[in-house]
Protein backbone atom coordinates (compact mmCIF):
# COMPACT_ATOMS: atom_id res chain seq x y z
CA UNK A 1 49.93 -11.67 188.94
CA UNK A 2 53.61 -9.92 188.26
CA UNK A 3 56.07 -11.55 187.17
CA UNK A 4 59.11 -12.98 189.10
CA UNK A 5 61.41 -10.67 189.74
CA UNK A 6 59.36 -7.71 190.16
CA UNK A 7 60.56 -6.99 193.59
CA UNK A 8 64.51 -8.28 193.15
CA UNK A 9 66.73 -6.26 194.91
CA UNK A 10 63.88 -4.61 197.02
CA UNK A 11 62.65 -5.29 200.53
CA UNK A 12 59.19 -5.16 202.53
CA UNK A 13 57.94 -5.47 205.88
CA UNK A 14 54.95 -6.56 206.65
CA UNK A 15 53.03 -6.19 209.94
CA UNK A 16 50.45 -8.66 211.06
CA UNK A 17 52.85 -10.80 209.09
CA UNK A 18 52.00 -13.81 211.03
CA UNK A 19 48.95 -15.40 209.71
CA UNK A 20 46.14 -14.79 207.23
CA UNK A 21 46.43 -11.46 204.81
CA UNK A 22 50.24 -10.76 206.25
CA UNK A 23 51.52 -13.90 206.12
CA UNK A 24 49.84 -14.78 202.12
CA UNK A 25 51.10 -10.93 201.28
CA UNK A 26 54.84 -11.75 202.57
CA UNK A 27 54.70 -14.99 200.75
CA UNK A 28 54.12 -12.82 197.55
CA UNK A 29 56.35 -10.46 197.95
CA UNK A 30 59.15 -12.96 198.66
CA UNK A 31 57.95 -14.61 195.73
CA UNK A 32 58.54 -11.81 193.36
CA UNK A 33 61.80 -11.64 194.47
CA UNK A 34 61.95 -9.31 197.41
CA UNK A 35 63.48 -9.99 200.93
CA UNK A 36 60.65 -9.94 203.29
CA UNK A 37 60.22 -8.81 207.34
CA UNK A 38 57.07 -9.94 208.84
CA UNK A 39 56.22 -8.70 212.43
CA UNK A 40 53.47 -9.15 215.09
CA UNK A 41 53.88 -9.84 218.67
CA UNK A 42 53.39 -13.52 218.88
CA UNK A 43 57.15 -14.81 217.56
CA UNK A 44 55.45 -18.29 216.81
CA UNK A 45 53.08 -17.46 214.00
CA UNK A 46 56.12 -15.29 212.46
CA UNK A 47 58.58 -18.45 212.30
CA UNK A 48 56.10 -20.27 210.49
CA UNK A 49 55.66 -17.24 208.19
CA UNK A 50 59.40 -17.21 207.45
CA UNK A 51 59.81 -21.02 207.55
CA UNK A 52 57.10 -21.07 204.63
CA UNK A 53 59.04 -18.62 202.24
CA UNK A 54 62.39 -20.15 202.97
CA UNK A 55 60.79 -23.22 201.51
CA UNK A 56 59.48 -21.73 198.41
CA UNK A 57 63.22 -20.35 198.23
CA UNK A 58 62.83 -16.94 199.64
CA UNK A 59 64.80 -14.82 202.19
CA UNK A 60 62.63 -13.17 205.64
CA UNK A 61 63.67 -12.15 208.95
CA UNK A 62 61.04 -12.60 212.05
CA UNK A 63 60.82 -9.36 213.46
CA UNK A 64 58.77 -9.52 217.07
CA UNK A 65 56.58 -6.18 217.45
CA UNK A 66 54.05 -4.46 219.59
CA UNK A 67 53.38 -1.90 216.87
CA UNK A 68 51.68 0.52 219.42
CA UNK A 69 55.16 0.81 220.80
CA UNK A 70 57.26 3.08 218.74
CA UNK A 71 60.37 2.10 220.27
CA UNK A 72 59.46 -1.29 219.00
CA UNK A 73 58.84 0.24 215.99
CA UNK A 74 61.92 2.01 215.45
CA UNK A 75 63.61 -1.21 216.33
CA UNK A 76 61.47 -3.50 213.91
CA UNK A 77 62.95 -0.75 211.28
CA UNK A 78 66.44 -0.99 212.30
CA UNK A 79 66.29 -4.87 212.29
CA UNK A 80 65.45 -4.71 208.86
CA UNK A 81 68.34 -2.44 207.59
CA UNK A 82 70.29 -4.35 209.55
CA UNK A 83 69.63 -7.64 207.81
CA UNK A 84 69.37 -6.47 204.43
CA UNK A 85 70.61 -2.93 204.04
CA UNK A 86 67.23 -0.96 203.11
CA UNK A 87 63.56 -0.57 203.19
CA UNK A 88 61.19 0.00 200.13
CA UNK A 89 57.74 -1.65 200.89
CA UNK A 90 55.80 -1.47 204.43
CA UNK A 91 52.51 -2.97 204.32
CA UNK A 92 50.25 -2.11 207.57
CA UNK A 93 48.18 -5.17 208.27
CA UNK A 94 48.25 -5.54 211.69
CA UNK A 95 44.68 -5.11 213.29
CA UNK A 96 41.95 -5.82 215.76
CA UNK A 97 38.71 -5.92 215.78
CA UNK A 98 35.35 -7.53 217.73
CA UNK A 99 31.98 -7.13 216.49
CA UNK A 100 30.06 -5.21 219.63
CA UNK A 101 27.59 -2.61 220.06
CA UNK A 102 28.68 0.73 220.33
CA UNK A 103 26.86 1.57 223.63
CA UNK A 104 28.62 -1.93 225.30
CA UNK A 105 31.91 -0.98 223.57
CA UNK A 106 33.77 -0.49 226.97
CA UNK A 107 36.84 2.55 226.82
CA UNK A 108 39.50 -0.60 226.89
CA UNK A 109 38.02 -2.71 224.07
CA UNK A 110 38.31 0.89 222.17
CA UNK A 111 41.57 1.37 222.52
CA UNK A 112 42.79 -1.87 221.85
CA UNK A 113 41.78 -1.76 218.07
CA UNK A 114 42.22 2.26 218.23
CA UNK A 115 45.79 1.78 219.03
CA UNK A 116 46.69 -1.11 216.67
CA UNK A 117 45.36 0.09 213.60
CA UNK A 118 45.69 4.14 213.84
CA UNK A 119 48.22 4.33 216.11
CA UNK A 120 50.35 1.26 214.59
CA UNK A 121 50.12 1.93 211.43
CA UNK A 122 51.16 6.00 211.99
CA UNK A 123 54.19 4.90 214.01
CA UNK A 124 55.09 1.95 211.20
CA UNK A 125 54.52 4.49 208.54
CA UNK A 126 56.26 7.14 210.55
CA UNK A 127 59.76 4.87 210.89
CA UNK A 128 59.58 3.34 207.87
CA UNK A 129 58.87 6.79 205.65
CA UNK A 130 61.87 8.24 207.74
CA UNK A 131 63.70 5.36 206.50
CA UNK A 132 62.78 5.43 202.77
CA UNK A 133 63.39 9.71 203.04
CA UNK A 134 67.11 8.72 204.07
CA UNK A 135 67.77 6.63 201.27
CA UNK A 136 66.70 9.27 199.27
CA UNK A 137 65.28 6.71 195.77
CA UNK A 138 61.09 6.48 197.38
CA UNK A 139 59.76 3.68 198.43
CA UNK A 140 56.32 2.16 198.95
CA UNK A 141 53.95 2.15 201.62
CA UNK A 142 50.01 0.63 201.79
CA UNK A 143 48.05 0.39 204.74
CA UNK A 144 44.55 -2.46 204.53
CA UNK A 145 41.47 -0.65 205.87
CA UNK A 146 38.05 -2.04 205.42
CA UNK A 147 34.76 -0.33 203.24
CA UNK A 148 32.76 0.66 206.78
CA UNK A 149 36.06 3.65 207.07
CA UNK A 150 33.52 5.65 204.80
CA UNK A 151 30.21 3.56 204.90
CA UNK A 152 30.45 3.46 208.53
CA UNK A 153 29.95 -0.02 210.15
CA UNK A 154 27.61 -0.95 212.53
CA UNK A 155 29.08 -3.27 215.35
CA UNK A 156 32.37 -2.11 214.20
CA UNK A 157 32.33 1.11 215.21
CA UNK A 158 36.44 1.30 216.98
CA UNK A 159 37.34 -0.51 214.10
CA UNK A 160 35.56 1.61 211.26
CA UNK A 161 36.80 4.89 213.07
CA UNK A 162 40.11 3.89 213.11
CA UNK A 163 40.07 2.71 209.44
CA UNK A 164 38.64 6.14 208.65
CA UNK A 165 42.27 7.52 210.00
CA UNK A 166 44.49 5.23 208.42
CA UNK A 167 42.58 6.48 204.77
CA UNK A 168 43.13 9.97 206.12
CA UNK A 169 46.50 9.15 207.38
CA UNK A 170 47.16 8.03 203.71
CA UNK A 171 46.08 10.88 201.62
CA UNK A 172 47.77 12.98 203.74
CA UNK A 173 51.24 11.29 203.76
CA UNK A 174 50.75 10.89 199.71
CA UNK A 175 51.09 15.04 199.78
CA UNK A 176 53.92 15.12 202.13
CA UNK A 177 56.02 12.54 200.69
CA UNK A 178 55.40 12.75 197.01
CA UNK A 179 58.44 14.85 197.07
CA UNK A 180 60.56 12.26 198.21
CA UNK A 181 59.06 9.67 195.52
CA UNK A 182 57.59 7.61 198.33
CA UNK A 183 53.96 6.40 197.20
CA UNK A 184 51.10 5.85 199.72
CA UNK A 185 48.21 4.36 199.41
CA UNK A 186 45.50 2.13 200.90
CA UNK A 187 43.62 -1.82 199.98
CA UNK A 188 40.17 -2.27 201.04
CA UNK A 189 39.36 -5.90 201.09
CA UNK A 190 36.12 -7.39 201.30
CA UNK A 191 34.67 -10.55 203.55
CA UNK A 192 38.07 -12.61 203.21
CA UNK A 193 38.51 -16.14 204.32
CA UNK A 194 40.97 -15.56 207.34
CA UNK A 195 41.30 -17.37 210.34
CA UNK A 196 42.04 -13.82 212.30
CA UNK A 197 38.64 -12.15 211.22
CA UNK A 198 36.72 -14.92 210.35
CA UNK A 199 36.51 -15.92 214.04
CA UNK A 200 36.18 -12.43 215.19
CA UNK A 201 32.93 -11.60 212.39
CA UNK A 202 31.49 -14.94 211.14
CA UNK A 203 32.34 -17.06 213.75
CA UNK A 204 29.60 -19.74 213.00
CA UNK A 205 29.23 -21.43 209.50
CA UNK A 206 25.38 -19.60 209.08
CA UNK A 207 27.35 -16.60 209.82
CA UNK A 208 29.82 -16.71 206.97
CA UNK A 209 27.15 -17.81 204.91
CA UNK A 210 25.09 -14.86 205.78
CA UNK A 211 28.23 -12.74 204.91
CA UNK A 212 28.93 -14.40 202.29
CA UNK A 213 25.55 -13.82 200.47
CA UNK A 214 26.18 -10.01 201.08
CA UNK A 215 28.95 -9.84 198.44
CA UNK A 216 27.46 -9.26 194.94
CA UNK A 217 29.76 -11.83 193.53
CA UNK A 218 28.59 -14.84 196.14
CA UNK A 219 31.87 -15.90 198.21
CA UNK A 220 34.46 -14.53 200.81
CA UNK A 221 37.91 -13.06 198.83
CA UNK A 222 40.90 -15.21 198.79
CA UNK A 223 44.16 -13.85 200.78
CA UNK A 224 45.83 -14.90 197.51
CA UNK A 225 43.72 -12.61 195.81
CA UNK A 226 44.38 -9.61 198.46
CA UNK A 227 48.09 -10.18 198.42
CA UNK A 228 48.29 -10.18 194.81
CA UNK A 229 46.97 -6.60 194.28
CA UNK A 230 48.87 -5.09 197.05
CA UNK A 231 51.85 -6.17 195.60
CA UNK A 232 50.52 -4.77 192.25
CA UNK A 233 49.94 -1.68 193.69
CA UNK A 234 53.47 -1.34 195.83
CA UNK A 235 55.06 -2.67 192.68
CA UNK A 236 56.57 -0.10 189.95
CA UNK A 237 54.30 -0.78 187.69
CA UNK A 238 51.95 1.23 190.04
CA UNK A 239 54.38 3.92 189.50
CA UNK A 240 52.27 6.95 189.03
CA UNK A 241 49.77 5.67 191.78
CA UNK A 242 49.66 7.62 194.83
CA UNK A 243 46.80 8.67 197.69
CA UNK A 244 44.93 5.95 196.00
CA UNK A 245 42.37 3.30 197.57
CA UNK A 246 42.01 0.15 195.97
CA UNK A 247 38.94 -2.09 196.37
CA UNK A 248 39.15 -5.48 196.29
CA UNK A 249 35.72 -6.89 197.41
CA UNK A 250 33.36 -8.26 194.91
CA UNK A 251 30.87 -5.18 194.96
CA UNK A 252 30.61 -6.17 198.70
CA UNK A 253 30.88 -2.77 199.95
CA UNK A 254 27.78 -1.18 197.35
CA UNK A 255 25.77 -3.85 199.37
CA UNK A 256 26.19 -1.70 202.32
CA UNK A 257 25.22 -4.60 204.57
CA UNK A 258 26.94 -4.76 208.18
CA UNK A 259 28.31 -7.83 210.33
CA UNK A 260 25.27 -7.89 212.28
CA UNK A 261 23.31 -11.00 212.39
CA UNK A 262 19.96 -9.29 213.38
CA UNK A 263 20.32 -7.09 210.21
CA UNK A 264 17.98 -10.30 208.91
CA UNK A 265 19.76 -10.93 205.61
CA UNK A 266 19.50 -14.50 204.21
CA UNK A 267 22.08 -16.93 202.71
CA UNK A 268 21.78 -17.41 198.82
C-alpha cells in the first residue's frame, strides 16, 4: 500500500462510486489523503460511500450521475471544482453487465452496457481530461475493463466489446494527452468478490465456486486489493506510467475460462 499522504492536496472522482470496486477505491483514495467525488445514479448507495470516509476522517462530495449523459457529466465535473477547486484523478468504474448469449442478447440489453461503459467512460474521460488540460500541471485518469476486452468472453459479449473500447479509448488518449502530462491507463481485475457482479456472474454459491476454481491462485480478488493498485498506479509514484494495462487477477485471465456454467469446469 502507499503511504498516507500520497494523494494530499489532490482530488479524484470516482464513478460507480457507490458500492463494491468504487466505493473500496474512494475509500483509498480518501485515505491517502485526497478529497474524493463518487458518482452513480442511485444517490443512496453514494451517501453511504461518503458517510464511510467521513468516518475514517476523510472529505467526499456525492455527486448523482447518469454517466451516458454528458450534460450530467459536465455537471458531475463542475460539482467537483466547485467543492474543492480542481481535478487530478478520474477513475471509470461505472458498468453493466448480464451474462447472456449473444444470439438472445436483444438491441436494448446491448446498449445498456454499450452506453455505460464506452460511452460513460469517453464522456467522463472527455470532461474530466478537459478539466486537467485547463489546469495545465496533468492529472490522472484509469478506466477498469475486464481480461475477455482481448480474450473475448463468451456470454459477455456487450460487455467484452465495450471493454475492448475503453483499452482502445486508453491508448489512444495516453498519445493525445501525454503532452499535457495527463497519464492514462487501464486495471483489469479478475473474479472479485462484489455484490454488483457477483449477482450478475456467479449468482449461486456452485457458481462462484466454479469461478473461483478458474483463477490459478484459488479465490475471487479482494476490492481492497483492486483499489490498492489503482491508486498505485494514479499515484506519482506511477509517474512514468502511461497507455499501460495493469492486471490484477491471479493468472485468472491465462485460464481463458468464460462465465458460462455449461463450459463444465469443476470446483477445486
Amino acid at each position: 500500500m502507499l503511504a498516507d499522504g500520497s494523494f494530499d492536496g489532490q482530488v479524484a472522482l470516482v464513478t460507480g462510486g457507490g458500492s463494491g470496486m468504487g466505493r473500496a477505491m474512494a475509500r483509498e483514495f480518501a485515505r491517502l489523503g485526497a478529497a474524493v467525488v463518487v458518482a452513480g445514479r442511485r444517490p443512496d448507495p453514494l451517501a453511504e460511500t461518503v458517510a464511510l470516509v467521513e468516518q475514517a476522517g476523510g472529505r467526499a462530495l456525492a455527486a448523482s450521475t447518469d454517466v451516458r449523459d454528458p450534460e450530467q457529466v459536465d455537471r458531475m465535473v463542475a460539482a467537483a471544482v466547485a467543492e474543492y477547486g480542481r481535478l487530478d484523478v478520474l477513475v471509470n468504474d461505472a458498468a453493466g453487465n448480464f451474462v447472456v448469449k449473444a444470439e438472445d442478447l436483444s438491441p436494448n440489453g446491448w446498449r445498456a452496457v454499450t452506453s455505460i461503459v464506452l460511452d460513460g467512460g469517453f464522456l467522463c474521460a472527455r470532461a474530466a481530461g478537459r478539466q486537467m488540460i485547463e489546469q495545465g500541471d496533468g492529472g490522472a485518469i484509469c478506466s477498469v475493463i475486464a481480461s475477455y476486452a482481448w480474450t473475448g468472453g463468451p456470454g459477455t459479449v456487450h460487455s467484452a466489446a465495450a471493454k475492448a473500447g475503453l483499452l482502445a479509448m486508453t491508448r489512444t488518449l495516453a498519445v493525445e494527452w501525454a503532452r499535457h502530462g495527463i497519464r492514462v491507463n487501464t486495471i483489469c481485475p479478475g473474479p472479485t468478490a462484489t455484490e454488483g457482479a457477483g449477482a450478475a456472474l456467479w449468482p449461486t454459491p456452485e457458481d462462484e465456486a466454479r469461478v473461483a476454481a478458474t483463477v490459478p491462485l484459488g479465490r475471487l480478488a479482494t476490492v481492497e486489493e483492486v483499489a490498492w493498485w489503482t491508486a498505485a498506479l494514479c499515484s506519482r509514484h506511477a509517474g512514468f506510467v502511461t497507455g499501460e494495462n495493469l492486471t490484477i487477477d491471479g493468472g485468472h485471465w491465462l485460464e481463458q475460462d468464460g462465465y458460462m456454467p455449461a463450459l463444465g469446469k469443476s470446483p477445486r
